[in-house]
N, C-alpha and C. Protein backbone atom coordinates (compact mmCIF):
# COMPACT_ATOMS: atom_id res chain seq x y z
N UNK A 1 -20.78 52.33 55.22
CA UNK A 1 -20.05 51.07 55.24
C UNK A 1 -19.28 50.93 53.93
N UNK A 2 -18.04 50.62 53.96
CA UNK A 2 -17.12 50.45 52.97
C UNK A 2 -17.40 49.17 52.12
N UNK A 3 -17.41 48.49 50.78
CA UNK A 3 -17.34 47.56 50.78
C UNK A 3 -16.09 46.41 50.93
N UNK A 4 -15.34 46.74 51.50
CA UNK A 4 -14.30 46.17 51.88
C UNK A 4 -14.29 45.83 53.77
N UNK A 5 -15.80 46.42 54.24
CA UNK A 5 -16.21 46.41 55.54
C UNK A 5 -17.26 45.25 55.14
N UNK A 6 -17.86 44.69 54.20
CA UNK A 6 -18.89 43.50 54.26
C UNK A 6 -19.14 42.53 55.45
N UNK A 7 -20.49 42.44 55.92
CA UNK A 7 -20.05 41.65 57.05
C UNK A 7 -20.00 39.97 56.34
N UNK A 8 -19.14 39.00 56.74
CA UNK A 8 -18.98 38.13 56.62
C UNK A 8 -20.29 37.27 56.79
N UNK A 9 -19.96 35.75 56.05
CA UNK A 9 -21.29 34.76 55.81
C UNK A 9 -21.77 34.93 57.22
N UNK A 10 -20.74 34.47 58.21
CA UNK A 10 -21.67 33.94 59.18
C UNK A 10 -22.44 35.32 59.91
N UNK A 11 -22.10 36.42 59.83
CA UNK A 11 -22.47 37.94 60.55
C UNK A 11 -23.67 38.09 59.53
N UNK A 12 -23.48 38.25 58.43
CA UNK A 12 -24.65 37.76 57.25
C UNK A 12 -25.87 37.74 57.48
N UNK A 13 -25.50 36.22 57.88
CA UNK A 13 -26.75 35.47 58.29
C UNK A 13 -27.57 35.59 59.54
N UNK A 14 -26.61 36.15 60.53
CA UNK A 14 -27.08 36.50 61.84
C UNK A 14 -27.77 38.02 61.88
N UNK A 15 -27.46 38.67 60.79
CA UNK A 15 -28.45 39.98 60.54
C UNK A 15 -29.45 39.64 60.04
N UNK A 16 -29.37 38.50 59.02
CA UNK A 16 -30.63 38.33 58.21
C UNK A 16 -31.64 37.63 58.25
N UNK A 17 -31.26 36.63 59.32
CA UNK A 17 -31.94 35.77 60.82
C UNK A 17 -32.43 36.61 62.11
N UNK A 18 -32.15 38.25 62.09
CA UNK A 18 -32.45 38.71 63.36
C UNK A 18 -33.51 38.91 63.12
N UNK A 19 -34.99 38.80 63.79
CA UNK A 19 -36.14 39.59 63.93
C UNK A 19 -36.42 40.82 64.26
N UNK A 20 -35.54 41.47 65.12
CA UNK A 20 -35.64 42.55 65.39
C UNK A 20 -34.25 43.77 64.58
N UNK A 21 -33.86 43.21 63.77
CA UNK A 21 -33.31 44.20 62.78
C UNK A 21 -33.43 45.22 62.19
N UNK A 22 -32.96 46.52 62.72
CA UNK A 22 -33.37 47.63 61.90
C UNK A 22 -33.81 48.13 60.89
N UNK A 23 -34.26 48.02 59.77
CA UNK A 23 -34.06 48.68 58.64
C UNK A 23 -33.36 49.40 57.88
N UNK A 24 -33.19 50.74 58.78
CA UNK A 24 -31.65 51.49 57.88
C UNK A 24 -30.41 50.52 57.88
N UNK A 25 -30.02 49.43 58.71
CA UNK A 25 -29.53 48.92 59.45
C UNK A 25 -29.17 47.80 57.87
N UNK A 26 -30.44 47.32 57.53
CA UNK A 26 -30.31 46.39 56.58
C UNK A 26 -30.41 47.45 55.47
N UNK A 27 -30.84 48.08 55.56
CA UNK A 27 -30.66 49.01 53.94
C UNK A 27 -29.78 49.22 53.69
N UNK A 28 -28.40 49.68 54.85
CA UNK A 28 -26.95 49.73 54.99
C UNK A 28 -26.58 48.78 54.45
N UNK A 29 -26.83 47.66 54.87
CA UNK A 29 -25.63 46.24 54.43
C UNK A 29 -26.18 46.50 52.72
N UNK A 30 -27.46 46.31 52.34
CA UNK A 30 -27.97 45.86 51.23
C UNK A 30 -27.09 47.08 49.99
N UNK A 31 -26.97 48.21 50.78
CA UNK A 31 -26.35 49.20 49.37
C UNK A 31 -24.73 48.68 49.54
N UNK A 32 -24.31 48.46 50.79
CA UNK A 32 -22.83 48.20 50.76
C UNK A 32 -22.67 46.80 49.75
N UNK A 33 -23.53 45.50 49.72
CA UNK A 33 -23.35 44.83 48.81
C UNK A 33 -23.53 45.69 47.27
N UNK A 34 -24.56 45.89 47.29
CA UNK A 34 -24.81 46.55 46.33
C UNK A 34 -23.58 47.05 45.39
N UNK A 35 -23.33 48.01 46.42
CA UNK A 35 -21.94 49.07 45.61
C UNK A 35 -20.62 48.03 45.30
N UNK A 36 -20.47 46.95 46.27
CA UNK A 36 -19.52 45.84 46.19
C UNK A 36 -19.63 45.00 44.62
N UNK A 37 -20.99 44.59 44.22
CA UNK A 37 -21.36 44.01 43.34
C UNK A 37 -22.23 42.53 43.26
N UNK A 38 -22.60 42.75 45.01
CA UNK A 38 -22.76 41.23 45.36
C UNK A 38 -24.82 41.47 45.43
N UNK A 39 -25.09 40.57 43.92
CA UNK A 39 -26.71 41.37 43.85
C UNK A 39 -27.44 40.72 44.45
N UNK A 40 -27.02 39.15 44.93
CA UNK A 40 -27.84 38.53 45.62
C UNK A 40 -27.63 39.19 47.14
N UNK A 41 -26.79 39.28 47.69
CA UNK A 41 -27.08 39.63 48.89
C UNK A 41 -27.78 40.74 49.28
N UNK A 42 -27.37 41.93 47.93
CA UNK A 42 -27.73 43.33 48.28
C UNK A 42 -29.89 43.06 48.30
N UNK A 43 -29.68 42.25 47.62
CA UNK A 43 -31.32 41.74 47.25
C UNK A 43 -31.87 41.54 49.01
N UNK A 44 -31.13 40.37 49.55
CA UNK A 44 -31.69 39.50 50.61
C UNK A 44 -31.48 41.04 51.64
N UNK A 45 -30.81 41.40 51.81
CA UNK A 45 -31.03 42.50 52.55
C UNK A 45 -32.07 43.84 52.59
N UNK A 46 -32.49 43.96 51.24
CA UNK A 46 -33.51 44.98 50.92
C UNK A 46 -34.94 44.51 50.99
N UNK A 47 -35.24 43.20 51.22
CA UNK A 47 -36.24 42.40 51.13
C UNK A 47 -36.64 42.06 52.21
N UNK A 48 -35.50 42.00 53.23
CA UNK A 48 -35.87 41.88 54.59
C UNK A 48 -35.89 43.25 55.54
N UNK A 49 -35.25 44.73 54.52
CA UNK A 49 -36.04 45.65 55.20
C UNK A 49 -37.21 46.12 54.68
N UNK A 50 -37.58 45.29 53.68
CA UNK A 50 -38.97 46.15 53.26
C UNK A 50 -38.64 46.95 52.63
N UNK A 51 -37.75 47.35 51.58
CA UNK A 51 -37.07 48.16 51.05
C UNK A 51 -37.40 48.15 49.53
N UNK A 52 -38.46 48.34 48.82
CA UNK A 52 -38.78 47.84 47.49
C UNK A 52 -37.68 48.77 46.37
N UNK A 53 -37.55 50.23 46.92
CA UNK A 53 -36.63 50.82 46.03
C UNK A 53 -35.31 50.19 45.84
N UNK A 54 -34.39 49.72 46.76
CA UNK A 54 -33.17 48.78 46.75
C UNK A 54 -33.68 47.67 45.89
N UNK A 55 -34.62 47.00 46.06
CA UNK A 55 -34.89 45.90 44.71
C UNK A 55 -35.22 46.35 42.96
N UNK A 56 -35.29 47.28 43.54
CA UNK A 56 -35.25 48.08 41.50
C UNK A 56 -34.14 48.20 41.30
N UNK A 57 -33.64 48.66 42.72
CA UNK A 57 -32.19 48.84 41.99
C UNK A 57 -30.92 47.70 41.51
N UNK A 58 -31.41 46.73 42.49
CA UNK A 58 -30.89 45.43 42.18
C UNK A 58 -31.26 44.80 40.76
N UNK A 59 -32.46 45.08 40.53
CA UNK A 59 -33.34 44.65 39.34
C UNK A 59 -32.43 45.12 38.04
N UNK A 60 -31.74 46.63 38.21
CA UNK A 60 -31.07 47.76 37.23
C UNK A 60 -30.00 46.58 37.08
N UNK A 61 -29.53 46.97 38.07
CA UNK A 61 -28.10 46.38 38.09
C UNK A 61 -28.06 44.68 37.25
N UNK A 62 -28.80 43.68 37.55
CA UNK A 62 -29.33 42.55 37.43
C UNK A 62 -29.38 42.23 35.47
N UNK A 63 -30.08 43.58 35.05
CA UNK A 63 -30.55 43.94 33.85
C UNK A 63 -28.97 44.28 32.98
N UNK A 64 -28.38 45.34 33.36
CA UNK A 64 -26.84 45.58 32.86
C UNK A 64 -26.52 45.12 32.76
N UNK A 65 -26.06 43.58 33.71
CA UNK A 65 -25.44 42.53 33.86
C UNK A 65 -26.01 41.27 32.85
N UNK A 66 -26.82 41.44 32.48
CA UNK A 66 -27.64 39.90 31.99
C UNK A 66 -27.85 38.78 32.73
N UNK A 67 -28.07 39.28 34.28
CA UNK A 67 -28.20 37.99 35.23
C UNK A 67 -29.81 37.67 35.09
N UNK A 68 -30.25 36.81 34.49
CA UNK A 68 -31.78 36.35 34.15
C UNK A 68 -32.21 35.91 35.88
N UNK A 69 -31.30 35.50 36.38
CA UNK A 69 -31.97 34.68 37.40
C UNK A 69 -32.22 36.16 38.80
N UNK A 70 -31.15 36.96 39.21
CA UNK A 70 -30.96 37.65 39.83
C UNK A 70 -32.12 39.04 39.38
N UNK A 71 -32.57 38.87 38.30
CA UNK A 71 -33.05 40.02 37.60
C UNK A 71 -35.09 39.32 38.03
N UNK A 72 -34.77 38.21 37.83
CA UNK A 72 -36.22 37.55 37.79
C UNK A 72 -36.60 37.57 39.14
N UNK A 73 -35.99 37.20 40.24
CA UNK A 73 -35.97 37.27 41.47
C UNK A 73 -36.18 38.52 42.58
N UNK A 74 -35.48 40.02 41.90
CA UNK A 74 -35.94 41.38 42.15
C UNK A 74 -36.78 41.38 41.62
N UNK A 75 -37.42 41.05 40.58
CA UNK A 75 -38.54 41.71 39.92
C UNK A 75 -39.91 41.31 41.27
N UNK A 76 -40.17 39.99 41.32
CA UNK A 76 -40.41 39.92 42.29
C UNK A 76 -40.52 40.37 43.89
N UNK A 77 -39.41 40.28 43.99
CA UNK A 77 -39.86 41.22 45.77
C UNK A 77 -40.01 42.41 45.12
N UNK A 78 -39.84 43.03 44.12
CA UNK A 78 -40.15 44.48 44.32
C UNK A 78 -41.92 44.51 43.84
N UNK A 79 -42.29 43.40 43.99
CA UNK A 79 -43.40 43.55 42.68
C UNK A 79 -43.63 44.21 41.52
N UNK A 80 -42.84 44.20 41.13
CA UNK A 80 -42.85 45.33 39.53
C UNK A 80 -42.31 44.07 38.54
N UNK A 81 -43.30 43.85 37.63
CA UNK A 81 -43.41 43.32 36.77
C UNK A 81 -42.08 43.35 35.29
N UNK A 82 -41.49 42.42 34.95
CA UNK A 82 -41.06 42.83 34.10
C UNK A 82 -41.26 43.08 32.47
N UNK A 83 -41.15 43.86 31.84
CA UNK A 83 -41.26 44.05 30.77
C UNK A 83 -40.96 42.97 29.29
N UNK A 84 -41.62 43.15 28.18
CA UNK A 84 -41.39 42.10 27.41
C UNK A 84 -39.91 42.45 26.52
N UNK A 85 -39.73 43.60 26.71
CA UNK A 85 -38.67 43.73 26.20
C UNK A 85 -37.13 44.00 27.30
N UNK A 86 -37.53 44.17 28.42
CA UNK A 86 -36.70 44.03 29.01
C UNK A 86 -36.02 42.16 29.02
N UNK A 87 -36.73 41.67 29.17
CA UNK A 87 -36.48 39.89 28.41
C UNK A 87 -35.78 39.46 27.35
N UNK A 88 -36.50 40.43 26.79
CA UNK A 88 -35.37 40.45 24.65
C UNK A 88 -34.09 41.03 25.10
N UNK A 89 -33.97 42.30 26.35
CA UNK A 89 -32.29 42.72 26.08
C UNK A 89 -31.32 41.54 26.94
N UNK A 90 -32.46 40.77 27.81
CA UNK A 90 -31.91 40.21 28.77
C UNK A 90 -31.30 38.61 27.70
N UNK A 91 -32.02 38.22 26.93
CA UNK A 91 -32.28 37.27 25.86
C UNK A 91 -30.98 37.30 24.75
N UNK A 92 -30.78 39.00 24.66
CA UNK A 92 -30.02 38.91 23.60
C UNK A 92 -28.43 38.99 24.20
N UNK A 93 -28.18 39.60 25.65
CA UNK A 93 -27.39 39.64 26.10
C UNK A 93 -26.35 38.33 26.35
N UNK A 94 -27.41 37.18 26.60
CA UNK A 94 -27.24 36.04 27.05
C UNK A 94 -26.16 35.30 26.25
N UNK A 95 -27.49 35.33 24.68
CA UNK A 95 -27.24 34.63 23.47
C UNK A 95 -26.31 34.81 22.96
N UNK A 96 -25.63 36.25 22.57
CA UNK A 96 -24.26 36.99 22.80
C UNK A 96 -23.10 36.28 23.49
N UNK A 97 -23.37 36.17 24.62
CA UNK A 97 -22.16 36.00 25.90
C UNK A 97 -22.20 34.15 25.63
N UNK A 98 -23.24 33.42 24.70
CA UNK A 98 -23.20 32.08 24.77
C UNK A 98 -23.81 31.17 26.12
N UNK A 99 -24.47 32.14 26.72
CA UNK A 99 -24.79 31.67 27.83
C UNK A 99 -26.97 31.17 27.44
N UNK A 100 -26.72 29.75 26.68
CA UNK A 100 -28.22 29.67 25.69
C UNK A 100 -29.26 29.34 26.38
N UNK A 101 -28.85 28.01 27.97
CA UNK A 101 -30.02 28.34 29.19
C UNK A 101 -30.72 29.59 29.01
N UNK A 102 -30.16 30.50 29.61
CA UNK A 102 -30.71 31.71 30.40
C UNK A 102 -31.06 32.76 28.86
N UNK A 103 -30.44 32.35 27.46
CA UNK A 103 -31.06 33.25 26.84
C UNK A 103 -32.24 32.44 26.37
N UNK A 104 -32.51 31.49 26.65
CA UNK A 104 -33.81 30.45 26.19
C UNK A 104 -34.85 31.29 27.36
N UNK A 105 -34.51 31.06 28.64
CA UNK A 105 -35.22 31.68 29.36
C UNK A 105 -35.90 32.79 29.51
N UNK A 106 -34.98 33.93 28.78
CA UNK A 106 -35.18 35.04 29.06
C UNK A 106 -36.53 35.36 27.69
N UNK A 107 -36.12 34.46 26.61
CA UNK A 107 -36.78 34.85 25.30
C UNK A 107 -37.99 34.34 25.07
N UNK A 108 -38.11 33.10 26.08
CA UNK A 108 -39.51 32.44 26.38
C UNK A 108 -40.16 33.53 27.52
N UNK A 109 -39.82 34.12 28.34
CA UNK A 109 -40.42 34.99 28.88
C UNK A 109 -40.78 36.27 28.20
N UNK A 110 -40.31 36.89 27.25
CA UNK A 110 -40.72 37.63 26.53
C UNK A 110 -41.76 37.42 25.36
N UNK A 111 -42.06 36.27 25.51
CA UNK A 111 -43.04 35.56 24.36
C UNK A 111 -42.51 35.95 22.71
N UNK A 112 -41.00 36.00 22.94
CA UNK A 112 -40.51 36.17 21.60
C UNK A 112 -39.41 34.93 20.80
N UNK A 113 -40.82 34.03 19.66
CA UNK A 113 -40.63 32.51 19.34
C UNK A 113 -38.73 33.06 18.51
N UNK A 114 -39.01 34.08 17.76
CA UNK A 114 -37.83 34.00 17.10
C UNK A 114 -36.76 34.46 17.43
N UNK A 115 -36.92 34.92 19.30
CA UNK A 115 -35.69 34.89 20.06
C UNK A 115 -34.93 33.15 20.54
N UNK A 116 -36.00 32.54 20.73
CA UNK A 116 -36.07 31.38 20.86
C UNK A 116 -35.48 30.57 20.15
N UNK A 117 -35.89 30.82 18.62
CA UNK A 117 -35.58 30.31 17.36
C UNK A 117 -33.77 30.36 17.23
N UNK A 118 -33.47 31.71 17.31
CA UNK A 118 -31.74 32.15 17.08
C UNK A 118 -31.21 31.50 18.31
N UNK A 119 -31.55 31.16 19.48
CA UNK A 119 -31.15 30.44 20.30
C UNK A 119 -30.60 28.86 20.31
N UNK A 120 -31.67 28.30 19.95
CA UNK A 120 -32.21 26.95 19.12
C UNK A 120 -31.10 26.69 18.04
N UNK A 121 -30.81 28.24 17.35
CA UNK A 121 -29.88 27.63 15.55
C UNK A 121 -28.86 27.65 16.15
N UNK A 122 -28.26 28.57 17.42
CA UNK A 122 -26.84 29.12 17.49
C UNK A 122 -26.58 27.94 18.20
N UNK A 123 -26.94 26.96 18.45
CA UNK A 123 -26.75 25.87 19.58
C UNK A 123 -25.90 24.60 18.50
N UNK A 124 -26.38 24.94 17.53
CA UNK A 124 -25.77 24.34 16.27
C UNK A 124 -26.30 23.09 16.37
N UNK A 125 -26.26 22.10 15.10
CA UNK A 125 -26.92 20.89 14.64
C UNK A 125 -26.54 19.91 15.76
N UNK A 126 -27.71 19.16 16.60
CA UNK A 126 -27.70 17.96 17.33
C UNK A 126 -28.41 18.76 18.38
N UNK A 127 -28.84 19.53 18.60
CA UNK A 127 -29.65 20.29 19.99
C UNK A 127 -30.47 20.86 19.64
N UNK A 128 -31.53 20.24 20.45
CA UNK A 128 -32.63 21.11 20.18
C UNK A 128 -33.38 21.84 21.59
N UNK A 129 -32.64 21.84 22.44
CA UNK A 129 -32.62 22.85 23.80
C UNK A 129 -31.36 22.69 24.41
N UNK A 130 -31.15 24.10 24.90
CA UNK A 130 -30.27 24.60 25.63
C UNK A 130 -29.57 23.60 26.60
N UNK A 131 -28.58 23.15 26.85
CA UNK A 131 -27.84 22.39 27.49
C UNK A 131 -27.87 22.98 29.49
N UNK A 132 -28.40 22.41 30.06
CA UNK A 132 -27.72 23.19 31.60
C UNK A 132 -26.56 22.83 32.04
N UNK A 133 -25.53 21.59 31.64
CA UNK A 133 -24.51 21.33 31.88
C UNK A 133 -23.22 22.33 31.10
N UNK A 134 -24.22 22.75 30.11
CA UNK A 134 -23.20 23.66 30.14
C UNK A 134 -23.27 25.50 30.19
N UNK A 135 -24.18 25.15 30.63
CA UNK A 135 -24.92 26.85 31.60
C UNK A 135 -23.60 26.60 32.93
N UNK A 136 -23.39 25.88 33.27
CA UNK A 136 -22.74 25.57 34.49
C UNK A 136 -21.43 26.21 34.42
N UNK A 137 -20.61 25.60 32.96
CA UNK A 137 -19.51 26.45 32.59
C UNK A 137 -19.54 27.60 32.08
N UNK A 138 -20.35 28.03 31.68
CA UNK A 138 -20.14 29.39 31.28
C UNK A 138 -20.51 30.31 32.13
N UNK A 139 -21.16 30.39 33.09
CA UNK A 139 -22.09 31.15 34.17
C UNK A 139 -21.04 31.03 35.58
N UNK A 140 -20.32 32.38 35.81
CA UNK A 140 -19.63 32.85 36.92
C UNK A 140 -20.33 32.84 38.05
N UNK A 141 -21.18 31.84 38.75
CA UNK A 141 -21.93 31.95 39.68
C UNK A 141 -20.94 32.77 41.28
N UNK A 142 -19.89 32.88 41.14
CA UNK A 142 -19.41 33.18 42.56
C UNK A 142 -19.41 34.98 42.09
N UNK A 143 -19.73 35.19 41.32
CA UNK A 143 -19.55 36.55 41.22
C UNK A 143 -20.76 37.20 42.34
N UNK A 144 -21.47 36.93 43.00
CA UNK A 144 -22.10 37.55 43.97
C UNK A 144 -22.06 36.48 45.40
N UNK A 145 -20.80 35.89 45.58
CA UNK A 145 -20.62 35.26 46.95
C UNK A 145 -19.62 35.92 47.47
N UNK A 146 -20.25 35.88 49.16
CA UNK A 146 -19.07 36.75 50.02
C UNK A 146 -18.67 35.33 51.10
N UNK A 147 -17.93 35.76 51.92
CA UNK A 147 -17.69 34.78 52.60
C UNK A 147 -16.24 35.71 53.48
């Protein structure tokens, strides 16, 4: 499958609503998102074939990217635990890109206070946690929507 062949929301959902859905079938859609760039879907598709290797790989991909949320979410269905330092690259990636939600998140999950701390200073005088209103602007959420 090409990713320029994606099946659309509503075809989507009607694969991912079928009960009797193949597996290779969904492992197909899940790498075609995949290779597209779309990690949530490639996720929802590998999860509903039972596919734990496609969720590492989502997890990889998730990790490169600095998506805390998409990364926290594979870790999960794949059951594979994440690492404390995989958190710090995810933490520092964040803090970097200005995105201080998700590097608060990522650095409290790593149980690392003085990731926390550079988070906290870079936020500059009058804050003393991460803003989500403005996680909102900085965070490309359509980067994994198809439609």
């Amino acid at each position: 499958m090409k990713p320029n062949n994606l099946p659309s929301c509503l075809k989507k959902r009607e694969i991912l609503n079928d009960p009797k859905a193949a597996p290779d079938l969904l492992v197909e859609h899940g790498r075609a998102f995949l290779n597209a760039g779309h990690l949530t879907d490639a996720l929802d598709f590998f999860v509903k074939a039972g596919h734990p290797e496609g969720s590492i790989e989502v997890r990889r991909a998730a990790l490169d990217q600095g998506d805390v949320f998409i990364f926290s979410k594979a870790c999960q269905s794949a059951s594979s635990p994440a690492s404390a330092e995989e958190w710090r690259q995810l933490g520092r990636m964040n803090l970097i890109a200005g995105r201080y939600l998700f590097a608060l998140n990522a650095f409290r999950q790593a149980g690392d206070e003085a990731g926390v701390a550079q988070v906290l200073a870079a936020q500059g005088p009058g804050k003393n946690q991460a803003d989500p209103k403005d996680e909102a602007s900085n965070h490309n959420h359509s980067h994994d929507e198809t439609g």
